[in-house]
N, C-alpha and C. Protein backbone atom coordinates (compact mmCIF):
# COMPACT_ATOMS: atom_id res chain seq x y z
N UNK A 1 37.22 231.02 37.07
CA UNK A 1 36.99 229.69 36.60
C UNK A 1 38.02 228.71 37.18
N UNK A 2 39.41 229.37 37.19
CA UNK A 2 40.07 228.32 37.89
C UNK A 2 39.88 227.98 39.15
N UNK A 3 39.72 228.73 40.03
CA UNK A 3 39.19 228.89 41.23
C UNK A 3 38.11 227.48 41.70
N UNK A 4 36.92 227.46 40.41
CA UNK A 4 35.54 226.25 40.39
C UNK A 4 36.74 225.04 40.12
N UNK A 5 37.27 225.27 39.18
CA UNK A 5 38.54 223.58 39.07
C UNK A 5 38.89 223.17 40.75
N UNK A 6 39.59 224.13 41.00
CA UNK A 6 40.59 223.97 42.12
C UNK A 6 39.49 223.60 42.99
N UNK A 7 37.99 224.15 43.49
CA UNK A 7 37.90 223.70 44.60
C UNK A 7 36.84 222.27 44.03
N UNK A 8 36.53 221.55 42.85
CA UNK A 8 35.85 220.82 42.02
C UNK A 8 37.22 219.31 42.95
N UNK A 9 38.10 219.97 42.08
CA UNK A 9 39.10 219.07 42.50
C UNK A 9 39.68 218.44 43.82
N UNK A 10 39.52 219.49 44.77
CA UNK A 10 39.69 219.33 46.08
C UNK A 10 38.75 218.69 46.76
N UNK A 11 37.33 218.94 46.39
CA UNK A 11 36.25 218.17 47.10
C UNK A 11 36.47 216.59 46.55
N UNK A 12 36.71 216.35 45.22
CA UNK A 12 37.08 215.35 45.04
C UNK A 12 38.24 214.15 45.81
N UNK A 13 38.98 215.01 45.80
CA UNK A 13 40.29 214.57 47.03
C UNK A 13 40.21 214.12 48.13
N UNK A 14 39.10 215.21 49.03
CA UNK A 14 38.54 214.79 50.43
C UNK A 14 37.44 213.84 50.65
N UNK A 15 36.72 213.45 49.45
CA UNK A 15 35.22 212.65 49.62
C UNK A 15 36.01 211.48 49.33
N UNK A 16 37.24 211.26 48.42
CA UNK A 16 37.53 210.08 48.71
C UNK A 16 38.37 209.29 49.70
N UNK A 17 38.68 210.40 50.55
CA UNK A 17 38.75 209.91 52.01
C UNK A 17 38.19 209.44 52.67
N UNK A 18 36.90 208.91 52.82
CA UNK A 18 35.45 208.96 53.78
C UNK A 18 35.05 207.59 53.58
N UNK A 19 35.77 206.70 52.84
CA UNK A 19 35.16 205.42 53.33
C UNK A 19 34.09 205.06 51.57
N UNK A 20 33.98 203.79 52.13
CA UNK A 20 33.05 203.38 50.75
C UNK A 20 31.53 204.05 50.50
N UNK A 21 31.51 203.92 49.53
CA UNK A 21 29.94 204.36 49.49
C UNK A 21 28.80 203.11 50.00
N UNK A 22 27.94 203.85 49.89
CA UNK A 22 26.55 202.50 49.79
C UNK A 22 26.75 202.32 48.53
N UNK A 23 26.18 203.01 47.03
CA UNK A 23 26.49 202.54 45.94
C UNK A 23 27.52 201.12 45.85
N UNK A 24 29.06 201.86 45.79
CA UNK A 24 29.85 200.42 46.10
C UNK A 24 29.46 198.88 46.88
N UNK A 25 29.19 199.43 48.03
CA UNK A 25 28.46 198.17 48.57
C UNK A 25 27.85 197.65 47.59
N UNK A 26 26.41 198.28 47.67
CA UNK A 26 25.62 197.45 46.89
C UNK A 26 26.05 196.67 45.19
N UNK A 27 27.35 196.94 44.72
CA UNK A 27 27.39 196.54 44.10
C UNK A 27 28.65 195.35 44.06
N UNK A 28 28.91 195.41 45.37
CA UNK A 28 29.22 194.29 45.66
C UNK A 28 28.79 193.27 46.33
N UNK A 29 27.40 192.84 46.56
CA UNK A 29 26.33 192.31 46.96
C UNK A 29 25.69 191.48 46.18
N UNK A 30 25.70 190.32 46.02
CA UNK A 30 25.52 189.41 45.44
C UNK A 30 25.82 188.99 44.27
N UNK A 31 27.27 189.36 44.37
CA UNK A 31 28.24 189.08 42.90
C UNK A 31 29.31 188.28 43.31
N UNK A 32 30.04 187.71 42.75
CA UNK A 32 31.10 186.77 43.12
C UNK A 32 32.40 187.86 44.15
N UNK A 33 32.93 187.18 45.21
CA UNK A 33 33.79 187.73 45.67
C UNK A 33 34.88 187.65 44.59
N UNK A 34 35.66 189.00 45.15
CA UNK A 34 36.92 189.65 43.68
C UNK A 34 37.84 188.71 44.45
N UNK A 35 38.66 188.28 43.52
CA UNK A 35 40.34 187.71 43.90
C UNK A 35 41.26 188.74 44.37
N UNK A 36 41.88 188.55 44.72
CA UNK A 36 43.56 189.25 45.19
C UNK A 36 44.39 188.11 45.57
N UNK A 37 46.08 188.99 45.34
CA UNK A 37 46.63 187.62 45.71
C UNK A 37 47.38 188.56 47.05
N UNK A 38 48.08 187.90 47.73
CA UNK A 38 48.47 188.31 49.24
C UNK A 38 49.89 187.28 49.18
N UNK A 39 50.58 187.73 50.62
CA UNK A 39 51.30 186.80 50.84
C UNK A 39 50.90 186.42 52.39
N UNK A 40 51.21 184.88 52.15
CA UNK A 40 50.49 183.59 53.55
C UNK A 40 51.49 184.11 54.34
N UNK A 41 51.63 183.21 55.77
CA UNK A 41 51.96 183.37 56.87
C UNK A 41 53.22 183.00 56.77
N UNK A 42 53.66 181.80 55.69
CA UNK A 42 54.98 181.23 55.21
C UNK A 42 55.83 182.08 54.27
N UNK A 43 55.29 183.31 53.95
CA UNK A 43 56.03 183.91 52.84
C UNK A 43 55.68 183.61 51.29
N UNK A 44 54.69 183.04 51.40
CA UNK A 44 54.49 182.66 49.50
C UNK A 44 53.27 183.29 49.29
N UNK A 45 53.60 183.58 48.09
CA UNK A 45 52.31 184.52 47.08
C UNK A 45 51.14 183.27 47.06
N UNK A 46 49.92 183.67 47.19
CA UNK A 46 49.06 182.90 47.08
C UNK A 46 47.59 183.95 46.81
N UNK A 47 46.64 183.08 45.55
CA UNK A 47 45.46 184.16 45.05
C UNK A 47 44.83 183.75 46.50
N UNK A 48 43.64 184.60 47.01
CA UNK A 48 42.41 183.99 47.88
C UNK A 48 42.16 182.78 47.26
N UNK A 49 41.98 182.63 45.83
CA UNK A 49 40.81 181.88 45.73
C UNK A 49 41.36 180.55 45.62
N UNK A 50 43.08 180.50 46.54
CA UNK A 50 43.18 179.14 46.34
C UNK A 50 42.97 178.72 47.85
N UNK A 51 42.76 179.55 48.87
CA UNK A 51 42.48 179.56 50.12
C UNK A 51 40.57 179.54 50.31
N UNK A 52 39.80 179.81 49.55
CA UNK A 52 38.35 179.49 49.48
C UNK A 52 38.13 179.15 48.65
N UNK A 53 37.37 178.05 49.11
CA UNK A 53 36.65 177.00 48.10
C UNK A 53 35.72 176.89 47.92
N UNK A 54 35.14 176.59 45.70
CA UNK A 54 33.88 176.74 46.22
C UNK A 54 33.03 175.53 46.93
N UNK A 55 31.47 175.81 47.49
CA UNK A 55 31.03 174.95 47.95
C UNK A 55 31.57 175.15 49.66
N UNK A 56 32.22 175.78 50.27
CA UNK A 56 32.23 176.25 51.46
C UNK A 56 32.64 177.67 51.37
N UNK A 57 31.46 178.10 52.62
CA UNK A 57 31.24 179.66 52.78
C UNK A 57 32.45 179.92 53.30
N UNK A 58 32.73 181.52 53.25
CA UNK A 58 34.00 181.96 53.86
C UNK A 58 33.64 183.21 54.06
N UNK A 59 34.49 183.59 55.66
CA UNK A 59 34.09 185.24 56.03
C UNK A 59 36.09 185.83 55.80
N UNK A 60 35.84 186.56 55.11
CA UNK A 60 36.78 187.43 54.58
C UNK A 60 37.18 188.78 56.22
N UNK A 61 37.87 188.94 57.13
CA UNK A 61 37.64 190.03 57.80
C UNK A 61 39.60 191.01 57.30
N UNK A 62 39.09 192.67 56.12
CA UNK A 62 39.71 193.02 56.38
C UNK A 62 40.33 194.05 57.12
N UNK A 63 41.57 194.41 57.57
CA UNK A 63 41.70 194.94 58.97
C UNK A 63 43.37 195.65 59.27
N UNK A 64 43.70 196.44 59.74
CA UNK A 64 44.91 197.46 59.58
C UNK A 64 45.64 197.39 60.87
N UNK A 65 46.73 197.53 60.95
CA UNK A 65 48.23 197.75 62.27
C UNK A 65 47.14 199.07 62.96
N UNK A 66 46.78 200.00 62.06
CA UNK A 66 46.91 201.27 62.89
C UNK A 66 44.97 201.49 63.53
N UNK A 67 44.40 200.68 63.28
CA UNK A 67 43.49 200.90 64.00
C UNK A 67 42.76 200.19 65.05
N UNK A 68 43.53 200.58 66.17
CA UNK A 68 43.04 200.07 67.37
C UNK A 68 41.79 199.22 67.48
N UNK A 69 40.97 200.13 67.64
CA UNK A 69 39.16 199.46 68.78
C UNK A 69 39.27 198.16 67.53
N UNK A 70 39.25 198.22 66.09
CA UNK A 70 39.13 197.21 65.33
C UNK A 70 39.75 196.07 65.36
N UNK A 71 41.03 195.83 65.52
CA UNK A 71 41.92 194.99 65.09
C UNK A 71 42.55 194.80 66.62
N UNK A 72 42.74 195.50 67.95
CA UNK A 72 43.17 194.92 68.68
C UNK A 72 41.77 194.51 70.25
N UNK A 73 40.77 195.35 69.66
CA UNK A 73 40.10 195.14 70.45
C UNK A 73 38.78 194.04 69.99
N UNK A 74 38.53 194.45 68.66
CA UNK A 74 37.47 193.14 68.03
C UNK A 74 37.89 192.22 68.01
N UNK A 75 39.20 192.22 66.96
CA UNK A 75 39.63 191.32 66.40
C UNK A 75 39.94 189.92 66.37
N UNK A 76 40.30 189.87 68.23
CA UNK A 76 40.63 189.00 68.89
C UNK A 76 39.70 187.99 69.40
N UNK A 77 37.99 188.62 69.55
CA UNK A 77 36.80 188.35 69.78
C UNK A 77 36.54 187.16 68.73
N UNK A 78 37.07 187.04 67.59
CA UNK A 78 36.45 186.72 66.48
C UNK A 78 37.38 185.00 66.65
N UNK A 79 37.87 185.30 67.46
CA UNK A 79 38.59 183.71 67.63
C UNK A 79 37.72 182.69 68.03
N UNK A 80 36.86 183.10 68.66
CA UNK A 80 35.67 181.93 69.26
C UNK A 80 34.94 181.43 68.15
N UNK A 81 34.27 182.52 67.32
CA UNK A 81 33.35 181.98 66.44
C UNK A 81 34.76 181.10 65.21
N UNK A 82 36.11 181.39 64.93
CA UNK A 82 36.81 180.44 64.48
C UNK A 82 37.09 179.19 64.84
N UNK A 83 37.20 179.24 66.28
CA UNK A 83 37.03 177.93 67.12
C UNK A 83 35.84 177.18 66.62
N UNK A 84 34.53 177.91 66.55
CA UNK A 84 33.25 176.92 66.56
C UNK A 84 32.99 176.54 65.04
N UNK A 85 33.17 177.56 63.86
CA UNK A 85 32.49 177.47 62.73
C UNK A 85 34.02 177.40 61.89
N UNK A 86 35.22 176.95 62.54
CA UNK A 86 36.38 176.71 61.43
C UNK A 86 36.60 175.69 60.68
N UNK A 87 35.49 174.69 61.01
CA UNK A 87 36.03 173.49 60.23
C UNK A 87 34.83 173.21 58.74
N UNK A 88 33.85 173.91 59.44
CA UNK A 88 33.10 174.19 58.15
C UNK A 88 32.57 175.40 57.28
N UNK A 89 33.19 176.79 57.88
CA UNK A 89 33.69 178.21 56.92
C UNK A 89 34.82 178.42 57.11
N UNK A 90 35.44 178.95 55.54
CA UNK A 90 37.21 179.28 55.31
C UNK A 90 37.31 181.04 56.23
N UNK A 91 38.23 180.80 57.22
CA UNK A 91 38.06 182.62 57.86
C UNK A 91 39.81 182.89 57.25
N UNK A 92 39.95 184.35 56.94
CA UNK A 92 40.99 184.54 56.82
C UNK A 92 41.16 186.02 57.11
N UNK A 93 42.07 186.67 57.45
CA UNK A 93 42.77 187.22 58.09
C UNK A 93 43.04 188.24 57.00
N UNK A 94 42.58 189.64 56.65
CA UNK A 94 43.73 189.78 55.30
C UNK A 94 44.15 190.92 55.92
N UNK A 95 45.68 191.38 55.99
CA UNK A 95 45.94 192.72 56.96
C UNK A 95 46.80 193.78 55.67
N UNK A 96 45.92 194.29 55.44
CA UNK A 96 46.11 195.67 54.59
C UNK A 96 47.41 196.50 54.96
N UNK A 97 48.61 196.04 54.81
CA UNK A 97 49.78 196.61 55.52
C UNK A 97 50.80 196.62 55.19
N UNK A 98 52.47 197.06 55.04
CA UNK A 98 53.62 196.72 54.50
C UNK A 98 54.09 196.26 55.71
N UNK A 99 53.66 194.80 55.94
CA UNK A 99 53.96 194.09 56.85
C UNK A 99 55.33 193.01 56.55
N UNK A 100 55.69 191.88 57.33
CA UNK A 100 56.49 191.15 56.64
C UNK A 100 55.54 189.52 57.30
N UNK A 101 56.05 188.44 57.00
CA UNK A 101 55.40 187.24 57.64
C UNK A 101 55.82 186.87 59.00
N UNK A 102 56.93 187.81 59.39
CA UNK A 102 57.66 187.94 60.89
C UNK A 102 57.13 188.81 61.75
N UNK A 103 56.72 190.15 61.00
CA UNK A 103 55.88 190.76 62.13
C UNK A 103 54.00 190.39 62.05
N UNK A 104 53.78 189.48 61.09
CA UNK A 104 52.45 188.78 61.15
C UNK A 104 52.60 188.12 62.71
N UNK A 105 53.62 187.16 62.30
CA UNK A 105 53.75 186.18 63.66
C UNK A 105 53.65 187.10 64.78
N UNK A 106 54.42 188.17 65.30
CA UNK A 106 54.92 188.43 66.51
C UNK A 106 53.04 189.42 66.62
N UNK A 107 52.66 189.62 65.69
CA UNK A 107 50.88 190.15 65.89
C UNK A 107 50.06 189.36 66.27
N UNK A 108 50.15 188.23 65.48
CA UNK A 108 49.01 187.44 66.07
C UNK A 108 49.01 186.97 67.35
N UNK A 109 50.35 186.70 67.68
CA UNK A 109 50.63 186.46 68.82
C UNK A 109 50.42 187.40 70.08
N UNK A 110 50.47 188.81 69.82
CA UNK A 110 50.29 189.90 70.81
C UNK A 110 48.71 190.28 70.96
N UNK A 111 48.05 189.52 69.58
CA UNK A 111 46.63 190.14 69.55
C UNK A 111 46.08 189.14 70.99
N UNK A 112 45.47 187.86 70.61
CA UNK A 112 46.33 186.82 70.16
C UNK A 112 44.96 186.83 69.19
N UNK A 113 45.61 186.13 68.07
CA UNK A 113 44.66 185.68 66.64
C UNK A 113 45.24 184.74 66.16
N UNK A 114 44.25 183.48 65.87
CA UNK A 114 43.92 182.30 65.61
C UNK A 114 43.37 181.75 63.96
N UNK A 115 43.14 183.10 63.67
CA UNK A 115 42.33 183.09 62.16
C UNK A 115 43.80 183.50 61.36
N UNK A 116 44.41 182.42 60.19
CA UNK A 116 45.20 182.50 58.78
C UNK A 116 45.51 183.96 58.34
N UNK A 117 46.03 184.84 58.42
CA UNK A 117 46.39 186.29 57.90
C UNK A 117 47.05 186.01 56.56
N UNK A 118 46.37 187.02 56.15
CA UNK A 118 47.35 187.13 54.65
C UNK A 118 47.57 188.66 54.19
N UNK A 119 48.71 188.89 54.01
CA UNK A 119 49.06 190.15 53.39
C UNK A 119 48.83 190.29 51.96
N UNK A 120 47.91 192.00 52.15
CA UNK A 120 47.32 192.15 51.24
C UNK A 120 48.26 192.88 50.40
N UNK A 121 47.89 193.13 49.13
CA UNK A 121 48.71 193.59 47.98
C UNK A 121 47.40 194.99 47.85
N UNK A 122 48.20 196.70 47.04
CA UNK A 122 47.19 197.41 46.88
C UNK A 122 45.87 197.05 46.30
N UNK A 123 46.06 195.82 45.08
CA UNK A 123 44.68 195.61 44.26
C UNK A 123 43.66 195.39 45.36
N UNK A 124 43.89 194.61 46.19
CA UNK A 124 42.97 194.16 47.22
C UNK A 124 42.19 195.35 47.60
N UNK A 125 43.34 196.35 48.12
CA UNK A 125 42.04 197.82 48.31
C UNK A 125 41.64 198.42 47.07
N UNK A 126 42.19 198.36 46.00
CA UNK A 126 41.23 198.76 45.32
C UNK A 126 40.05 197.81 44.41
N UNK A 127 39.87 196.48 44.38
CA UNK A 127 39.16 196.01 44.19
C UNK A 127 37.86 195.61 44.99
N UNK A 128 38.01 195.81 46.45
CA UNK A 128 37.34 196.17 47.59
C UNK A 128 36.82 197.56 48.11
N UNK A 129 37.15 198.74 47.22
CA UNK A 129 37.22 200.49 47.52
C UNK A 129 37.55 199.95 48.79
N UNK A 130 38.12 199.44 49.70
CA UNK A 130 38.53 200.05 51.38
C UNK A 130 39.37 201.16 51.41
N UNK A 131 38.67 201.93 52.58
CA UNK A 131 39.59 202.94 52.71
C UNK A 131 39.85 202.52 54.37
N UNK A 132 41.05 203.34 54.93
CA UNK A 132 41.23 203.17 55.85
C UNK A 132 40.43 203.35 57.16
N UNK A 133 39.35 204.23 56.98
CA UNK A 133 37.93 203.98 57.74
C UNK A 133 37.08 203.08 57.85
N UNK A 134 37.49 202.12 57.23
CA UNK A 134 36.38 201.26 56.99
C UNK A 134 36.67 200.15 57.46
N UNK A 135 37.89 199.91 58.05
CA UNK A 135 38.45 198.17 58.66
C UNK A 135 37.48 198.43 59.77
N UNK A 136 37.73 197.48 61.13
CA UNK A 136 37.48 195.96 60.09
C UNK A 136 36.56 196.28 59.02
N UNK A 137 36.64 195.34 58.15
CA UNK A 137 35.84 195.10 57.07
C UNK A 137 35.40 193.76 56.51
N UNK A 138 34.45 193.32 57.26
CA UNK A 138 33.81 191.78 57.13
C UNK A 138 33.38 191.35 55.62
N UNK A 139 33.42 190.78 55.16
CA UNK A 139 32.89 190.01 53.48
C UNK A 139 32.14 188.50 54.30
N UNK A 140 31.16 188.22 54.00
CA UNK A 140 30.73 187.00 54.25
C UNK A 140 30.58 186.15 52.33
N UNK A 141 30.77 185.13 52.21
CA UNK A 141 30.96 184.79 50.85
C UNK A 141 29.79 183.09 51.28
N UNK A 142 28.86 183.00 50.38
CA UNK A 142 28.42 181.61 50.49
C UNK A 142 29.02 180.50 49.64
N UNK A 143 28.44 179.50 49.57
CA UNK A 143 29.32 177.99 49.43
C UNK A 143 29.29 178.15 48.12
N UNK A 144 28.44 179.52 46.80
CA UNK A 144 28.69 179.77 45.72
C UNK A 144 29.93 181.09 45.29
N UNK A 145 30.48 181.22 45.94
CA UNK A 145 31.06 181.91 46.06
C UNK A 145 31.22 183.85 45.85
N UNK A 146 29.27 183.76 46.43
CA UNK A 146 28.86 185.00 46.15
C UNK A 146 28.98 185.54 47.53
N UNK A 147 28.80 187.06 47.36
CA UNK A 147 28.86 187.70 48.72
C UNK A 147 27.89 188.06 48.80
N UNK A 148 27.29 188.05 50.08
CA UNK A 148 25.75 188.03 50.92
C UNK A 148 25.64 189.01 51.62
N UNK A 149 26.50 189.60 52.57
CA UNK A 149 26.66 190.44 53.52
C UNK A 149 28.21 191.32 53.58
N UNK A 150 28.04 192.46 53.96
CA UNK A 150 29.32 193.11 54.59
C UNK A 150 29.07 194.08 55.25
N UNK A 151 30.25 193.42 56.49
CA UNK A 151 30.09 194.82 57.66
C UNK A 151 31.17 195.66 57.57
N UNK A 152 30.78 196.53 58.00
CA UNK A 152 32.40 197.66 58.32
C UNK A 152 32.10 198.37 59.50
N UNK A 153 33.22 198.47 60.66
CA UNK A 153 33.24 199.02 61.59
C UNK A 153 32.51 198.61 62.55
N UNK A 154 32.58 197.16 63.06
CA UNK A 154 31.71 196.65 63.84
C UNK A 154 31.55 196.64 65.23
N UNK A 155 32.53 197.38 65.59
CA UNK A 155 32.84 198.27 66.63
C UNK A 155 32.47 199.50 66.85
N UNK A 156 32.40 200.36 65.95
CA UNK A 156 32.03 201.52 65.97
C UNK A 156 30.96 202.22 65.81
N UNK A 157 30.57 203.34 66.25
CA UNK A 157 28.99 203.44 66.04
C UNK A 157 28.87 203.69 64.96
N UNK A 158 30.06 204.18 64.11
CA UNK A 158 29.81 204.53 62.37
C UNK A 158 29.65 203.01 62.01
N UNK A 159 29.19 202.03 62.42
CA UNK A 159 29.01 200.45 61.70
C UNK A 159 28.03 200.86 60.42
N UNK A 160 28.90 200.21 59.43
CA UNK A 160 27.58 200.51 58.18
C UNK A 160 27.64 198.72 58.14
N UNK A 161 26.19 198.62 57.50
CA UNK A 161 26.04 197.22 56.93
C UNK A 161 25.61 197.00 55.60
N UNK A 162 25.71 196.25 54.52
CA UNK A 162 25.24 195.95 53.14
C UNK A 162 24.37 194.37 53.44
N UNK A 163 23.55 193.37 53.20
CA UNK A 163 22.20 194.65 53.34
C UNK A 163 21.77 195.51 54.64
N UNK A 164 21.40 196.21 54.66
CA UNK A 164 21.09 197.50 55.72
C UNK A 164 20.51 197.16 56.77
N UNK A 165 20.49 197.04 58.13
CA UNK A 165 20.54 196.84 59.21
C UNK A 165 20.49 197.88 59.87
N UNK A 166 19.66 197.86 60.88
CA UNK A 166 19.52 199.25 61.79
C UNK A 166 19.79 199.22 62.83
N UNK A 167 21.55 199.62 63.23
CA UNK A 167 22.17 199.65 64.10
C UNK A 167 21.81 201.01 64.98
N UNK A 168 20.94 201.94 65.26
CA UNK A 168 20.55 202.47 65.67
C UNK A 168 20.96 202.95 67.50
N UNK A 169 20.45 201.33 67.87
CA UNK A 169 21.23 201.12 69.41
C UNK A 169 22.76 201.03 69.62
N UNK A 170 23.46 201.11 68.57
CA UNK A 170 24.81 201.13 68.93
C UNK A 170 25.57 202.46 69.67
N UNK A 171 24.65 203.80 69.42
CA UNK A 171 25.11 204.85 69.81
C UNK A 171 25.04 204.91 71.39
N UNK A 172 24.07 203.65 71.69
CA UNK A 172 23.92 204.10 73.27
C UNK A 172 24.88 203.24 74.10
N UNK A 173 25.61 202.37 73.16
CA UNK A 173 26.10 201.22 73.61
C UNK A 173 27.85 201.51 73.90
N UNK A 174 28.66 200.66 74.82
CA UNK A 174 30.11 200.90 75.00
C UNK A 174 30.78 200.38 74.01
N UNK A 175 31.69 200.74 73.57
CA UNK A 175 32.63 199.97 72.78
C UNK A 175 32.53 198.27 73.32
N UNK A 176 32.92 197.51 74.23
CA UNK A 176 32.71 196.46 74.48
C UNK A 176 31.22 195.63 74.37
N UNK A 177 30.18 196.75 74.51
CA UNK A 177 28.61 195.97 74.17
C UNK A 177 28.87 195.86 73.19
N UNK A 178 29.38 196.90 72.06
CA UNK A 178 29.25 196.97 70.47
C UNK A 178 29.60 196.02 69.85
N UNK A 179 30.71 195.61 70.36
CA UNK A 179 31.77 194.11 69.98
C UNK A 179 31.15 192.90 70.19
N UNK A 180 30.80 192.67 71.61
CA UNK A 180 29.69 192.29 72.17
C UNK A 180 28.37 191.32 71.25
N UNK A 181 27.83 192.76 71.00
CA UNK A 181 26.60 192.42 70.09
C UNK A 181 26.81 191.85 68.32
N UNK A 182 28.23 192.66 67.57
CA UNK A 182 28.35 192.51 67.10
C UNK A 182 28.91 190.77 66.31
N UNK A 183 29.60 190.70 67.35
CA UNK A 183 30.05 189.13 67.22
C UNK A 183 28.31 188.55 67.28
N UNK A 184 27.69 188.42 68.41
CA UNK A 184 26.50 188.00 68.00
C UNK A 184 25.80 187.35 66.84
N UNK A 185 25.69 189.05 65.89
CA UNK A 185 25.23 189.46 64.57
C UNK A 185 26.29 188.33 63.92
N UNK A 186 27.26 188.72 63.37
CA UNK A 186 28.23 187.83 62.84
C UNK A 186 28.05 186.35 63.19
N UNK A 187 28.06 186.07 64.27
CA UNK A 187 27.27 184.42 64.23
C UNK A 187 26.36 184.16 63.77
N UNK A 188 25.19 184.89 63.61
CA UNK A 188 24.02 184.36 62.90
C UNK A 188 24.34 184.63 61.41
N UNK A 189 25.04 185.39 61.15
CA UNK A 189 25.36 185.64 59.48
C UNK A 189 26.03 184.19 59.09
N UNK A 190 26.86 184.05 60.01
CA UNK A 190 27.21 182.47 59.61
C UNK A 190 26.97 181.62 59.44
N UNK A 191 26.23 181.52 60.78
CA UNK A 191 24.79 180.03 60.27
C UNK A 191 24.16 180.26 59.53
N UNK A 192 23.63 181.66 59.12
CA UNK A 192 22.43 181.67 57.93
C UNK A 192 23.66 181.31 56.58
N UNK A 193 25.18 181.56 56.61
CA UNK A 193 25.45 180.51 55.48
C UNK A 193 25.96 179.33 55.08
N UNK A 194 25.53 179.02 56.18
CA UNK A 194 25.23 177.07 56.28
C UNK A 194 26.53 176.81 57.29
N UNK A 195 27.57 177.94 58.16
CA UNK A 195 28.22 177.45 58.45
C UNK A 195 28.05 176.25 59.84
């Protein structure tokens, strides 16, 4: 019997390694985006929700030091659509990390990234289930301050989407088409929320 504990317990241990569920998703799908508070680029504690407002949409992208194709190879991609859709959706930056606001600077700068970073605090992952498989991790939020869409891994062929999307062709595709296409996708998610 101890034996059924021990390995009850262990499967437990390893499945919650693996990233969010669909369940989760979906139940973060058309409910108000959760708060967290972070610290800004200046060093001060600040909630999200004094950085999005309601009545303008905002894409949430969160994202980690240690995973490459995401954060140094997407990440940087995502500056254009900030360039075009920044003055009318809030984008922010949130980097899941025991970072400081000094090595923010000397990142954005090496990425180079253009989009507001904010350091996240643990609630953030756990009010989000992110696990470390799952950065990037896109939130799109509309001008009610509900969430509509989320991507994860938009780079990768493991891309999951909430609502469901059939990324299918991504397996045949390079890391750079993937990014590629993906930014694409992400632009039209934007305009479809009024950005």
């Amino acid at each position: 019997m101890r034996y059924i504990y021990s390995f009850i317990l262990f499967m437990i241990i390893i499945s919650s390694g693996f990233g969010i569920t669909d369940k989760q998703l979906d139940d973060l799908i058309g409910k108000n985006y959760k708060t967290f508070r972070g610290i800004d680029e200046t060093g001060k504690v600040v909630n999200i929700s004094s950085i999005i407002k309601k009545g303008k949409p905002a894409v949430i992208i969160f994202f980690a030091l240690g995973d490459k194709p995401g954060t140094f190879d997407f990440l940087p991609k995502m500056n254009a659509l900030y360039d075009r859709y920044g003055r009318n959706v809030t984008f922010v930056a949130v980097l899941l990390s025991r970072s400081s606001p000094e090595e923010v600077k000397q990142l954005k700068k090496m990425l180079p990234l253009k989009i507001p970073v904010l350091l996240a605090y643990n609630e953030t992952i756990k009010r989000y289930s992110i696990s470390k498989v799952d950065v990037p991790y896109i939130v799109f939020i509309d001008r009610n301050g509900k969430i509509k869409r989320i991507i994860l891994r938009p780079e990768s062929t493991m891309i999951k989407e909430k609502p469901d999307v059939d990324r299918s062709d991504y397996e045949n595709k390079t890391q750079n088409e993937r990014i590629k296409s993906s930014i694409q996708i992400i632009e039209r998610y934007i305009k479809d929320l009024g950005g």
